[in-house]
C-alpha atoms as a PDB file:
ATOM      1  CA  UNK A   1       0.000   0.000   0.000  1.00  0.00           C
ATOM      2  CA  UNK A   2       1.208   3.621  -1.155  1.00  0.00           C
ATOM      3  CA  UNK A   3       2.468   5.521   2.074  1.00  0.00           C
ATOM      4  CA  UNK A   4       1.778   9.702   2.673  1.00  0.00           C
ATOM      5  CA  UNK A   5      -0.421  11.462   0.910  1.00  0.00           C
ATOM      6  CA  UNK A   6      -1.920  10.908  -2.019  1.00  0.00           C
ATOM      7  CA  UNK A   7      -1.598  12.756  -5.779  1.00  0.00           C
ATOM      8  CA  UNK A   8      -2.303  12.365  -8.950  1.00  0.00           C
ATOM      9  CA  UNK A   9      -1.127  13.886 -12.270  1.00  0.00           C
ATOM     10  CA  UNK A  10      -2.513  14.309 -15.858  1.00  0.00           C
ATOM     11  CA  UNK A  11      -2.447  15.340 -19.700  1.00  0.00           C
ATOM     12  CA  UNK A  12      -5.684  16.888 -19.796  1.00  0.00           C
ATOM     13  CA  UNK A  13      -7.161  19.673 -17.783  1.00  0.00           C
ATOM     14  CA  UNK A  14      -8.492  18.449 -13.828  1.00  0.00           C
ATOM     15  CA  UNK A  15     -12.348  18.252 -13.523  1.00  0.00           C
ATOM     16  CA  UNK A  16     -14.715  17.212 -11.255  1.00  0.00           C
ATOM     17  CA  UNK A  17     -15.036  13.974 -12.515  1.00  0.00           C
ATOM     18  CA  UNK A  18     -11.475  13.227 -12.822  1.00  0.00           C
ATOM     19  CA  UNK A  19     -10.957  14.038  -9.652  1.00  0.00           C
ATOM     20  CA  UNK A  20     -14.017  11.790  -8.158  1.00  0.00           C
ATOM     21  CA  UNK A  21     -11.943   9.314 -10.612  1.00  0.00           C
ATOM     22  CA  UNK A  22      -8.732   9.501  -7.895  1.00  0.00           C
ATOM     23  CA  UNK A  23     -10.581   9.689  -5.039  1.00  0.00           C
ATOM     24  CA  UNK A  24     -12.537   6.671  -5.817  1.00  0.00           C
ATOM     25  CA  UNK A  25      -8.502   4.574  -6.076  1.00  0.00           C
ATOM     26  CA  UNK A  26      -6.433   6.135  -3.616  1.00  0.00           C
ATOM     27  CA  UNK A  27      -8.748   8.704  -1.874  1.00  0.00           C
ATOM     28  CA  UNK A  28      -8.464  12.361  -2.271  1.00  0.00           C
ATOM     29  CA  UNK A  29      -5.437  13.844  -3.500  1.00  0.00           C
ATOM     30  CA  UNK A  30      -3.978  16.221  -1.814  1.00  0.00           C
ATOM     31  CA  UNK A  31      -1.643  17.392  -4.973  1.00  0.00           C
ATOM     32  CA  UNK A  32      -2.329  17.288  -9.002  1.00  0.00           C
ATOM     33  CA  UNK A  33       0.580  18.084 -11.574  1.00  0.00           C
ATOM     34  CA  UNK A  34      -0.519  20.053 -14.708  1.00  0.00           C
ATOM     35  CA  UNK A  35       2.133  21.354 -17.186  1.00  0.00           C
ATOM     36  CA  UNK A  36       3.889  25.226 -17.422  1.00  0.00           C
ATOM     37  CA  UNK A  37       5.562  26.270 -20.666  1.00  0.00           C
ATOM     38  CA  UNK A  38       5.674  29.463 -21.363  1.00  0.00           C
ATOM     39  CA  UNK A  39       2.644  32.416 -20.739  1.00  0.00           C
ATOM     40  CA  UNK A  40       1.193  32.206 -24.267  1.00  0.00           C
ATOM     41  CA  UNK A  41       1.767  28.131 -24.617  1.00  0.00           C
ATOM     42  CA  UNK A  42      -1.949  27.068 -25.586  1.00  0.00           C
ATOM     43  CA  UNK A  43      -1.257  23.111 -25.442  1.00  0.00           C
ATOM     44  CA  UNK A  44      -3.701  20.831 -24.462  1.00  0.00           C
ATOM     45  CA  UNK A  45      -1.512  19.722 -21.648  1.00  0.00           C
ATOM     46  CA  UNK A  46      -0.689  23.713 -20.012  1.00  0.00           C
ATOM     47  CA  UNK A  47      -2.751  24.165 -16.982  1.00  0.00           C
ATOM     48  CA  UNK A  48      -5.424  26.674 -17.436  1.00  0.00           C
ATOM     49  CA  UNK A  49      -5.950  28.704 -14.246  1.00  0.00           C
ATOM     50  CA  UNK A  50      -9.461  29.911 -15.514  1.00  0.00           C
ATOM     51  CA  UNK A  51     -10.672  26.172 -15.894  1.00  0.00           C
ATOM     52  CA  UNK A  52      -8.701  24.563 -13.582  1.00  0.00           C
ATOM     53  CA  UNK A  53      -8.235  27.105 -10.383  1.00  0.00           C
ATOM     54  CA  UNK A  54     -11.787  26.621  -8.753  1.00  0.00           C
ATOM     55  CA  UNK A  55     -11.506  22.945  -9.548  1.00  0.00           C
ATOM     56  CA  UNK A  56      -8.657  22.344  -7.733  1.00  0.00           C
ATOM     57  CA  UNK A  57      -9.289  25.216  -4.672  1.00  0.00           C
ATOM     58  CA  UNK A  58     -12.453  23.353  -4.435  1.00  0.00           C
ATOM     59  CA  UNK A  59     -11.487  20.100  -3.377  1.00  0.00           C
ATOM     60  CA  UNK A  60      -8.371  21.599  -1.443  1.00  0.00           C
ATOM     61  CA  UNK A  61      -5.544  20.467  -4.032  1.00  0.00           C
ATOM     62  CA  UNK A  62      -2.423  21.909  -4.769  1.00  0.00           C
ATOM     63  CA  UNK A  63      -0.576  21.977  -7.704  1.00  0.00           C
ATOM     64  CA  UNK A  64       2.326  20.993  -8.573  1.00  0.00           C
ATOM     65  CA  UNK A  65       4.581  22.352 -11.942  1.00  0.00           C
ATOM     66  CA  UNK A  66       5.734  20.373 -14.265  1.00  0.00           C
ATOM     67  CA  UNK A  67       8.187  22.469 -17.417  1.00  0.00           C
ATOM     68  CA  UNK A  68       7.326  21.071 -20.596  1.00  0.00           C
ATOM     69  CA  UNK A  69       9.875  21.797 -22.934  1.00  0.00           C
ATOM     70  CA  UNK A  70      11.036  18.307 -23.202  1.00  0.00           C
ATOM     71  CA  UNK A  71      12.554  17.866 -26.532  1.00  0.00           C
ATOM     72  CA  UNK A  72      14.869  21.240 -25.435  1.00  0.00           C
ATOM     73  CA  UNK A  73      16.508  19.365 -22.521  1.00  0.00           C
ATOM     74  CA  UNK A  74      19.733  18.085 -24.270  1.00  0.00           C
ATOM     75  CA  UNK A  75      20.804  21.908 -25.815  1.00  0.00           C
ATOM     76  CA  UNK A  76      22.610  24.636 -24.868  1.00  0.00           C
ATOM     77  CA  UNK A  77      23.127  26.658 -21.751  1.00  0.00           C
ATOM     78  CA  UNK A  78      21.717  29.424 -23.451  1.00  0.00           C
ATOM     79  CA  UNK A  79      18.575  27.553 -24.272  1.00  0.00           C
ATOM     80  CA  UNK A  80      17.544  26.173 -20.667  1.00  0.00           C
ATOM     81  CA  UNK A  81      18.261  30.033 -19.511  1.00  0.00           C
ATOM     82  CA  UNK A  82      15.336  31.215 -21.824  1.00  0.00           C
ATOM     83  CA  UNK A  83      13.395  28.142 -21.151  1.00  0.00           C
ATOM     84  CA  UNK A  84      13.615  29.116 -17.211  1.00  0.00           C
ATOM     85  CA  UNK A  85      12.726  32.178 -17.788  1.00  0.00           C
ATOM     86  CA  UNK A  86       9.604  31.322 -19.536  1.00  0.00           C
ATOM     87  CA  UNK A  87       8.620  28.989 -17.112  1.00  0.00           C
ATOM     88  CA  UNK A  88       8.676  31.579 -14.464  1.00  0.00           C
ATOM     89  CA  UNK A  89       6.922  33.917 -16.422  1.00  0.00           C
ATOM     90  CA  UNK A  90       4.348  31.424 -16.639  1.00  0.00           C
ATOM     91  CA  UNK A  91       3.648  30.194 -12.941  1.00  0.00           C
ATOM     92  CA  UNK A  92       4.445  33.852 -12.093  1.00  0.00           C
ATOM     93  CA  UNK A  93       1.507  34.792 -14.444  1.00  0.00           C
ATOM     94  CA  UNK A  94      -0.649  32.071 -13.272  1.00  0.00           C
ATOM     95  CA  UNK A  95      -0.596  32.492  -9.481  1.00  0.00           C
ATOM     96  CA  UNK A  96      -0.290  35.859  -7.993  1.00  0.00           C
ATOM     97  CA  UNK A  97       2.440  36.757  -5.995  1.00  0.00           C
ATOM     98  CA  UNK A  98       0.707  37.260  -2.733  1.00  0.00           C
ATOM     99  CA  UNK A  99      -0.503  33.880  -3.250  1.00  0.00           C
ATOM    100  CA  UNK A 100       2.763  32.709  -3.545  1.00  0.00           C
ATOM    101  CA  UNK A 101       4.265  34.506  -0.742  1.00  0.00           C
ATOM    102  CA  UNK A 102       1.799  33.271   1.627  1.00  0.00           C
ATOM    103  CA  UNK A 103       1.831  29.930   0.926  1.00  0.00           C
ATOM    104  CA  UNK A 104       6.149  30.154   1.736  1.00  0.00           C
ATOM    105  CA  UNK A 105       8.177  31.638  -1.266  1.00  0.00           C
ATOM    106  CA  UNK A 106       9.624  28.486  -1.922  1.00  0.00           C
ATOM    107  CA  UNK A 107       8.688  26.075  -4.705  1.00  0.00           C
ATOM    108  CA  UNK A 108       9.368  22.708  -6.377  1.00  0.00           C
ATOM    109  CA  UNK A 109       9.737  23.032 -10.443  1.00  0.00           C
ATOM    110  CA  UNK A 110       9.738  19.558 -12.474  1.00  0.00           C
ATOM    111  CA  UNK A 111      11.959  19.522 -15.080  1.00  0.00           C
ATOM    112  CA  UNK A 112      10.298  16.843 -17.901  1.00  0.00           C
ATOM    113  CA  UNK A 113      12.865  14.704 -18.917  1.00  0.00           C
ATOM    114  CA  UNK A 114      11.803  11.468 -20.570  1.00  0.00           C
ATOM    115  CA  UNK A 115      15.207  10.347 -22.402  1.00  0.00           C
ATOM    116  CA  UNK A 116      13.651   8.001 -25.069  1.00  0.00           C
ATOM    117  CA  UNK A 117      14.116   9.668 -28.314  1.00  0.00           C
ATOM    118  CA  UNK A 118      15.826  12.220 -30.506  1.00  0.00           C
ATOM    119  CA  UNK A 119      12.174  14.208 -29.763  1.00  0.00           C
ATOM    120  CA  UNK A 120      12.834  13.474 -25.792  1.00  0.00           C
ATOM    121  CA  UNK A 121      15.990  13.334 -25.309  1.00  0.00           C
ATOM    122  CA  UNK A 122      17.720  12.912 -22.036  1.00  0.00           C
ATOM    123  CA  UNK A 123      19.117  15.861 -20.146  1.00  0.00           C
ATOM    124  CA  UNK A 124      22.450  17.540 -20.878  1.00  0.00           C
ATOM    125  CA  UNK A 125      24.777  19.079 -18.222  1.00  0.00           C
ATOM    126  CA  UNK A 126      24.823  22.526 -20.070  1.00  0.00           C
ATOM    127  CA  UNK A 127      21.009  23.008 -20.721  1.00  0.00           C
ATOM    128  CA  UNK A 128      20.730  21.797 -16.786  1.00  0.00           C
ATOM    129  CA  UNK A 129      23.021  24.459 -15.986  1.00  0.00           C
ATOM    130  CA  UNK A 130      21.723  27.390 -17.325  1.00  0.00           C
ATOM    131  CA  UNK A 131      18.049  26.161 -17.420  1.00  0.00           C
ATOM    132  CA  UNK A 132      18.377  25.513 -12.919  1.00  0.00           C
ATOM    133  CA  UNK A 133      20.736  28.642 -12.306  1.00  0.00           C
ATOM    134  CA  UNK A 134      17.819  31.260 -14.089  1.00  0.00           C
ATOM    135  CA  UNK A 135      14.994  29.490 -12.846  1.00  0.00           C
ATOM    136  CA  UNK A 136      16.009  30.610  -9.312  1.00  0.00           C
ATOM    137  CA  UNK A 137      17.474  33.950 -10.080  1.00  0.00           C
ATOM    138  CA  UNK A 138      14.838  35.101 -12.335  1.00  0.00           C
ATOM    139  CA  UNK A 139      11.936  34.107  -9.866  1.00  0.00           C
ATOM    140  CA  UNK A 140      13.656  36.041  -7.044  1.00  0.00           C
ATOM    141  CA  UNK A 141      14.527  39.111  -9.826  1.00  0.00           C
ATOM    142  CA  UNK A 142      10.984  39.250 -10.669  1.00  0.00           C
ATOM    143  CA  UNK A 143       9.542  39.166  -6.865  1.00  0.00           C
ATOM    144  CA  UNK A 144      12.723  41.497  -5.436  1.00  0.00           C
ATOM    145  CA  UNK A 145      13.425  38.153  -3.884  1.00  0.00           C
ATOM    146  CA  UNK A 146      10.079  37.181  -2.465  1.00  0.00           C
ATOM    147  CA  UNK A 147       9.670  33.995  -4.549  1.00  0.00           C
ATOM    148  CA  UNK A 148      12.335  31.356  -5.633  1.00  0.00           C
ATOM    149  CA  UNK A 149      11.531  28.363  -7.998  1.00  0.00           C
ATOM    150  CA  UNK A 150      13.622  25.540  -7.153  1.00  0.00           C
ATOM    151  CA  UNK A 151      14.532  22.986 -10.054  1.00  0.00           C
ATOM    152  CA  UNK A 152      14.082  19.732 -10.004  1.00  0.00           C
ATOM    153  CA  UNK A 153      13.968  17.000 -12.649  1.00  0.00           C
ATOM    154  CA  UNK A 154      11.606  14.170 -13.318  1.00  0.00           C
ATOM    155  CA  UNK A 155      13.022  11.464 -15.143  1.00  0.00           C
ATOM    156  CA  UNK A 156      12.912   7.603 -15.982  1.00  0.00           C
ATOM    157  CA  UNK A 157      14.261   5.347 -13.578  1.00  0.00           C
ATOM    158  CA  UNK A 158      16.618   3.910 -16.072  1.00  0.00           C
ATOM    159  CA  UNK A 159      18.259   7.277 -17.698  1.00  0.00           C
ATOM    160  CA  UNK A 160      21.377   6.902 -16.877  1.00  0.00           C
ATOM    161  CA  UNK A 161      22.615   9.594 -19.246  1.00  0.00           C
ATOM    162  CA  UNK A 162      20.066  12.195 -17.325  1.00  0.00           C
ATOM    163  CA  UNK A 163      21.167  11.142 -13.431  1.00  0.00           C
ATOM    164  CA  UNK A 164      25.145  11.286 -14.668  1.00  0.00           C
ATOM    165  CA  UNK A 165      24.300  14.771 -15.605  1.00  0.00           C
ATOM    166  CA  UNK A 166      22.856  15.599 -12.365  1.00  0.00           C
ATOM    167  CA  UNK A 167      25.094  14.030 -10.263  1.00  0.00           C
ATOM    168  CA  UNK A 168      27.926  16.408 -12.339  1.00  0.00           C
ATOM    169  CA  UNK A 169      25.772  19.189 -12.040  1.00  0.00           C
ATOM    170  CA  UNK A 170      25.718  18.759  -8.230  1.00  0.00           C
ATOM    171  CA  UNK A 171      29.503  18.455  -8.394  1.00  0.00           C
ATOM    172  CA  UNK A 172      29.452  21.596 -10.272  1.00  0.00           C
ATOM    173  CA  UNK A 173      27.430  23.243  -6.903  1.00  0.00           C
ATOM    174  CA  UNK A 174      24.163  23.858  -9.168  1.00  0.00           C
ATOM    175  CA  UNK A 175      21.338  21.676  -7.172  1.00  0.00           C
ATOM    176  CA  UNK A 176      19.138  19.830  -8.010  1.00  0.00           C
ATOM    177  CA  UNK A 177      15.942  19.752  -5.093  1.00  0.00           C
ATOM    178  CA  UNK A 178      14.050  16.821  -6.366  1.00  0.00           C
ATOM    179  CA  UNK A 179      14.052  13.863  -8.117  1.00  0.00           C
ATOM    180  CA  UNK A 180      10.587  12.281  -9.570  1.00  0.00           C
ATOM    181  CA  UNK A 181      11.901   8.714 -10.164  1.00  0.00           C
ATOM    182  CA  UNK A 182       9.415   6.944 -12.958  1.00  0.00           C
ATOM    183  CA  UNK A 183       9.709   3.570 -11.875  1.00  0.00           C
ATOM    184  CA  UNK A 184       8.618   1.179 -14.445  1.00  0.00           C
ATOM    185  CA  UNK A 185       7.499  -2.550 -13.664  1.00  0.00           C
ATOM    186  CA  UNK A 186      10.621  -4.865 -12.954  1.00  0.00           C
ATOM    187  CA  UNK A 187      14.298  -4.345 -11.878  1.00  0.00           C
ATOM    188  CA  UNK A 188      16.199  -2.581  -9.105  1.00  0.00           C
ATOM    189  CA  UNK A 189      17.035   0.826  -9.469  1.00  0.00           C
ATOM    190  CA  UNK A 190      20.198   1.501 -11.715  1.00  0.00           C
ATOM    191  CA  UNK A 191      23.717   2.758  -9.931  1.00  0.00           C
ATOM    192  CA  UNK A 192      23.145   6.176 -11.581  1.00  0.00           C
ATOM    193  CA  UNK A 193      20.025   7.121 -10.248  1.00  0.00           C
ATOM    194  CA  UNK A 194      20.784   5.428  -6.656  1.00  0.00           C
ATOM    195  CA  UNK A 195      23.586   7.207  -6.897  1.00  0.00           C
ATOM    196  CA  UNK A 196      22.354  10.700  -7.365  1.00  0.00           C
ATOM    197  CA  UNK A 197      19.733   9.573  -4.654  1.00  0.00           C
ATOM    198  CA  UNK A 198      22.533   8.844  -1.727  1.00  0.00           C
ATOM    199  CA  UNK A 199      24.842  12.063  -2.613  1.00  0.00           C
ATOM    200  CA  UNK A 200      22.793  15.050  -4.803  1.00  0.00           C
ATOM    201  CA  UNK A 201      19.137  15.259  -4.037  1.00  0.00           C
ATOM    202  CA  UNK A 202      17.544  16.831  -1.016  1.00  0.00           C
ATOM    203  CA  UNK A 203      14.446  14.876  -2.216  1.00  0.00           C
ATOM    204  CA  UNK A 204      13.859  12.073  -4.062  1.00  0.00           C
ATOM    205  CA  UNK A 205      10.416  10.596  -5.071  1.00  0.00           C
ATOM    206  CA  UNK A 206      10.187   7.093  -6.459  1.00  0.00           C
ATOM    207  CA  UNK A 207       6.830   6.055  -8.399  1.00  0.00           C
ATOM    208  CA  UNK A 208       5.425   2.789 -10.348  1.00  0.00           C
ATOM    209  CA  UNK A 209       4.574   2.371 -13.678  1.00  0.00           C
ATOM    210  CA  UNK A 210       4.079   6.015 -15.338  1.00  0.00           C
ATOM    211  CA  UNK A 211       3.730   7.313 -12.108  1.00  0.00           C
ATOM    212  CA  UNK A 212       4.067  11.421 -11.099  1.00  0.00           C
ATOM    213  CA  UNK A 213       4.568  13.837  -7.882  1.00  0.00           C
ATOM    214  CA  UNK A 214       4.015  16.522  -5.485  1.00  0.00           C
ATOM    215  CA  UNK A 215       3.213  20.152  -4.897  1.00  0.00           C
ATOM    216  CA  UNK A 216       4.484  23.678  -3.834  1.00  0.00           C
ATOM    217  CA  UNK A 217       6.561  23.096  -0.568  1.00  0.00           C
ATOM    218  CA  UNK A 218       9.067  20.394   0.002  1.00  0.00           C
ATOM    219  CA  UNK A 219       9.109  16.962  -0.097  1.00  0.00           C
ATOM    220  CA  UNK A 220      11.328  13.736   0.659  1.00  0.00           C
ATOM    221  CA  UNK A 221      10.179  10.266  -0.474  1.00  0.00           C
ATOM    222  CA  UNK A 222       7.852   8.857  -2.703  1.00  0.00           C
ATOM    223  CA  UNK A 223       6.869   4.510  -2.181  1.00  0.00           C
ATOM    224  CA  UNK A 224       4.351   3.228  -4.493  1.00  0.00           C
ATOM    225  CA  UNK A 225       1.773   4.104  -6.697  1.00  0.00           C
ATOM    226  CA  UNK A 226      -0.877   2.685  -8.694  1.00  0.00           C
ATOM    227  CA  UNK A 227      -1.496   3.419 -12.769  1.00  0.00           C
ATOM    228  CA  UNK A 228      -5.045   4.476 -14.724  1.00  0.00           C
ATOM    229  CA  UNK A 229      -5.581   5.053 -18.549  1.00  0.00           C
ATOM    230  CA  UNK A 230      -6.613   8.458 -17.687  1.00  0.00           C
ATOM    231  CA  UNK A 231      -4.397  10.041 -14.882  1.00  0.00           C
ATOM    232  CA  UNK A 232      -1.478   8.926 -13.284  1.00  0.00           C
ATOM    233  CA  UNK A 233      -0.947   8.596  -9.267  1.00  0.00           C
ATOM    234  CA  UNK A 234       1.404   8.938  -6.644  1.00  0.00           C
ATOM    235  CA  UNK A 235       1.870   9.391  -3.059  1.00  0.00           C
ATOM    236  CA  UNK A 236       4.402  11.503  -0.836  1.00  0.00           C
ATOM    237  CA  UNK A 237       5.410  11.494   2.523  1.00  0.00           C
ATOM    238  CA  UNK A 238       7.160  14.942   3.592  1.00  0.00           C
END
């Protein structure tokens, strides 16, 4: 049985009856992850604060950001420092900063990584660098230092190629604050990523089978999950 509180994540904008749809597996979540591009992305898979806000405020979920820029994630510096940037102006744009501020300043960013194709590649050590470094500075430049994003990465389980870059990252003193470990049926989890879990990251999260996390604030580790066709869910323990 999944320990700490439950979550869920999805593709398509939260409703009601998704919702109802988690609560009737694992109870009711207490975190969803939607997607954050950039402020003028129109994607199906971008959270909409005008349909999604009341939905979630209604049944007392948070949410929890997930960047979306995954075929960008093995270019340049320069690249990840204009995808950061975007991202903040997008949760930045979403939420206002009050909001932010009173619910601590601080807050978990997901990287996407998926590492299977040329399309998703896996993560390199100069778009992690310049894509982690502006995603804190520009949050605090555009609050006067009232709200930081912190980066994190989600990633498969067996990426080696994305948790070598992380663990070199941390050698290079740029952070990473969470790991969201996909953990896909069978085998024990590679050297890389149990690596980067004993040395770099102040959290790590470890799901099933397509499995997602957690929300603004900090976390530390993630045990099972359970799998649907329609959303994807996780639970956290902090």
């Amino acid at each position: 049985m999944a320990r700490g509180l439950p979550g869920a994540d999805s593709f398509s904008l939260v409703t009601p009856g998704l919702i109802q749809a988690a609560t009737n597996i694992i109870g009711a979540p207490a975190f969803w992850g939607r997607y954050f591009k950039s402020a003028s992305a129109k994607s199906p898979p971008e959270y909409s604060h005008k349909n999604e806000d009341a939905v979630l405020a209604q049944a007392n979920i948070k949410v929890l950001p997930v960047a979306q820029q995954t075929a960008n994630v093995n270019g340049s510096q320069a690249q990840g420092a204009a995808d950061a940037q975007s991202n903040v102006t997008d949760i930045l744009g979403t939420f206002p900063e009050a909001l932010l501020v009173s619910q601590g300043g601080q807050f978990l960013m997901f990287l996407d990584v998926e590492g299977v194709s040329a399309q998703a590649p896996s993560l390199s050590l100069a778009y992690y660098t310049g894509w982690a470094q502006t995603l804190s500075s520009f949050s605090q430049g555009q609050t006067n230092g009232a709200v930081t994003i912190l980066p994190c990465v989600y990633a498969r389980q067996l990426d080696n190629v994305t948790w070598n870059t992380l663990v070199q990252a941390n050698a290079n003193s740029i952070p990473c604050h969470g790991a969201w470990v996909a953990r896909y049926p069978g085998g024990e989890i590679l050297t890389a990523a149990s690596q980067f879990q004993r040395s770099n990251c102040r959290s790590t999260f470890w799901f099933g089978s397509m499995a997602r996390t957690a929300p603004m604030g900090r976390l530390t580790s993630i045990k099972r999950t359970r799998t649907s066709p329609t959303f994807r869910l996780s639970s956290w323990t902090s």
